[in-house]
C-alpha atoms as a PDB file:
ATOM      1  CA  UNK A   1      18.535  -3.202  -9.202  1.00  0.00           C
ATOM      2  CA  UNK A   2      18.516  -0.149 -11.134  1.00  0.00           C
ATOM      3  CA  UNK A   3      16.889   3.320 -10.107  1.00  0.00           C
ATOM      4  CA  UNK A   4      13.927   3.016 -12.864  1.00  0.00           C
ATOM      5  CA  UNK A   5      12.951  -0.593 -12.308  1.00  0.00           C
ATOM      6  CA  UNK A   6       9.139  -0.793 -11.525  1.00  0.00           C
ATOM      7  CA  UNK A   7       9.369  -1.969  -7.919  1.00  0.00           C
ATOM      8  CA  UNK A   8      12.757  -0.456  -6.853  1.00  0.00           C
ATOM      9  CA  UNK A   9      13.495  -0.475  -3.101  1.00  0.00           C
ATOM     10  CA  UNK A  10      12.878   3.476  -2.599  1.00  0.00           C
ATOM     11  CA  UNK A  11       9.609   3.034  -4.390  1.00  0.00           C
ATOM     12  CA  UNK A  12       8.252   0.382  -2.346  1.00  0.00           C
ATOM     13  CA  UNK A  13       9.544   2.074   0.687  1.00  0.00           C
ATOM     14  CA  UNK A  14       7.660   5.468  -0.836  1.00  0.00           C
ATOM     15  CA  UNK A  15       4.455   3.462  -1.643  1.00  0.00           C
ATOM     16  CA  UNK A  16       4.573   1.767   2.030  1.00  0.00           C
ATOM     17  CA  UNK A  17       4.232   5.561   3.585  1.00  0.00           C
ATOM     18  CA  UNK A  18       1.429   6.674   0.835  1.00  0.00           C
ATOM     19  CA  UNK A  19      -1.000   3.833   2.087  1.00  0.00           C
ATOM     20  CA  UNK A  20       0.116   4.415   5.338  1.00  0.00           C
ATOM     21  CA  UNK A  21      -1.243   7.638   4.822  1.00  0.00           C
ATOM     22  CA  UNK A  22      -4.661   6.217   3.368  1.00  0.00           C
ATOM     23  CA  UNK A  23      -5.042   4.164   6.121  1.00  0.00           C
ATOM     24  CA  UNK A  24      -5.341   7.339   8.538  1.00  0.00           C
ATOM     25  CA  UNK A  25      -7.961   8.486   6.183  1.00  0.00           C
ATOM     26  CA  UNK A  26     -10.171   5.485   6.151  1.00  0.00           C
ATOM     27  CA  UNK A  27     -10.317   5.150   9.682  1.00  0.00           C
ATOM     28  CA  UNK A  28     -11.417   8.204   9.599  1.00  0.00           C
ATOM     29  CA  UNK A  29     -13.890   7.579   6.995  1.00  0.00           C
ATOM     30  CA  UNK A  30     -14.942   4.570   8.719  1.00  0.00           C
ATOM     31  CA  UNK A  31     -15.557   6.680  12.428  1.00  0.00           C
ATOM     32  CA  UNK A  32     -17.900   8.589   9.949  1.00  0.00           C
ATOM     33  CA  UNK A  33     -19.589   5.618   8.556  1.00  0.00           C
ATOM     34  CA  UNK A  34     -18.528   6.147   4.773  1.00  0.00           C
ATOM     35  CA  UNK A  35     -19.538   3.327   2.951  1.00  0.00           C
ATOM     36  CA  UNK A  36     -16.450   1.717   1.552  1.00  0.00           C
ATOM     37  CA  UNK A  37     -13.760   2.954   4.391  1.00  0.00           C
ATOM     38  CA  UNK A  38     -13.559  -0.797   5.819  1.00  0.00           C
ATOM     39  CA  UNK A  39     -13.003  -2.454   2.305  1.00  0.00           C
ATOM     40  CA  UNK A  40     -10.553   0.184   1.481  1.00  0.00           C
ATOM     41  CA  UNK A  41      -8.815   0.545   4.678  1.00  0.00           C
ATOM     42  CA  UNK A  42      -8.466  -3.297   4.766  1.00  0.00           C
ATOM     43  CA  UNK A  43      -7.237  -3.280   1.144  1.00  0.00           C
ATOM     44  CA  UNK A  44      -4.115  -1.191   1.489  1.00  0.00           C
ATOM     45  CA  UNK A  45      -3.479  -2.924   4.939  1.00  0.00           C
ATOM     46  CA  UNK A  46      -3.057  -6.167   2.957  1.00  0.00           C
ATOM     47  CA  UNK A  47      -1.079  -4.509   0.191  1.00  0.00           C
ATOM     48  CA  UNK A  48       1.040  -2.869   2.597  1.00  0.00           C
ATOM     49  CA  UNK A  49       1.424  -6.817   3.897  1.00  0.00           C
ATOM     50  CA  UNK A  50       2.808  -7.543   0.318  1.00  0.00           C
ATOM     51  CA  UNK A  51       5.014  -4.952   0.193  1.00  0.00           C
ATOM     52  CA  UNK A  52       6.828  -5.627   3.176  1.00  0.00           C
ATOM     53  CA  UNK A  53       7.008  -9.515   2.050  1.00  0.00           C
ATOM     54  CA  UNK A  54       8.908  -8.370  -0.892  1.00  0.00           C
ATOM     55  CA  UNK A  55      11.569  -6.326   1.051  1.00  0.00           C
ATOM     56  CA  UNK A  56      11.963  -9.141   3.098  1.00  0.00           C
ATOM     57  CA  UNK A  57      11.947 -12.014   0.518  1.00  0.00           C
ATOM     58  CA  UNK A  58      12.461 -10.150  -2.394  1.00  0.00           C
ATOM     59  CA  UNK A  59       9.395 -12.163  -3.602  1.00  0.00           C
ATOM     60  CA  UNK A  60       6.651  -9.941  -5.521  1.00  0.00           C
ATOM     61  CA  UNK A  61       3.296 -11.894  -4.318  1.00  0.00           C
ATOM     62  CA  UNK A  62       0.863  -9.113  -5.713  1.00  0.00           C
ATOM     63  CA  UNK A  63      -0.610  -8.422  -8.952  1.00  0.00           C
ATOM     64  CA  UNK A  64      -0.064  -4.744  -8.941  1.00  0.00           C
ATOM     65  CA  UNK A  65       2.569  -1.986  -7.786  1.00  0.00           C
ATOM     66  CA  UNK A  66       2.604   1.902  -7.314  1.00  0.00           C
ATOM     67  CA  UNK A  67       1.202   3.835  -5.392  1.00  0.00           C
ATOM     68  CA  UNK A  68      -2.974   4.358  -5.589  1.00  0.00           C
ATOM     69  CA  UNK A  69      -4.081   7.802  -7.041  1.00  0.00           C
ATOM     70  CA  UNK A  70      -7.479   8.870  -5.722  1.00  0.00           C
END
């Protein structure tokens, strides 16, 4: 797979460590009782799920890729 295709390898592994990241700052959120930190937290947990089903399968089960941008 080429460097520029839409859900090359390094991406994935890129977009893995972003929601990693926005998982740390939902549970934060969600100590502080922001409404919305649970849905949100729980949202890139399960897209994080994806991604790691397509690294192992190579099987794309999600409608959408990149990385979220607050």
């Amino acid at each position: 797979m080429s460097d520029d295709h839409p859900i090359h390898y390094l991406k994935v592994m890129k977009w893995i460590q972003h929601n990693k990241l926005l998982i740390g700052e939902y549970r934060k959120q969600e100590r502080n009782n922001i409404k919305g930190a649970i849905a949100k937290r729980a949202s890139c947990e399960g897209y994080i799920r994806f991604m790691r089903h397509y690294l192992r399968h190579g099987d794309w089960i999600s409608d959408f890729y990149g990385a979220e941008e607050d």
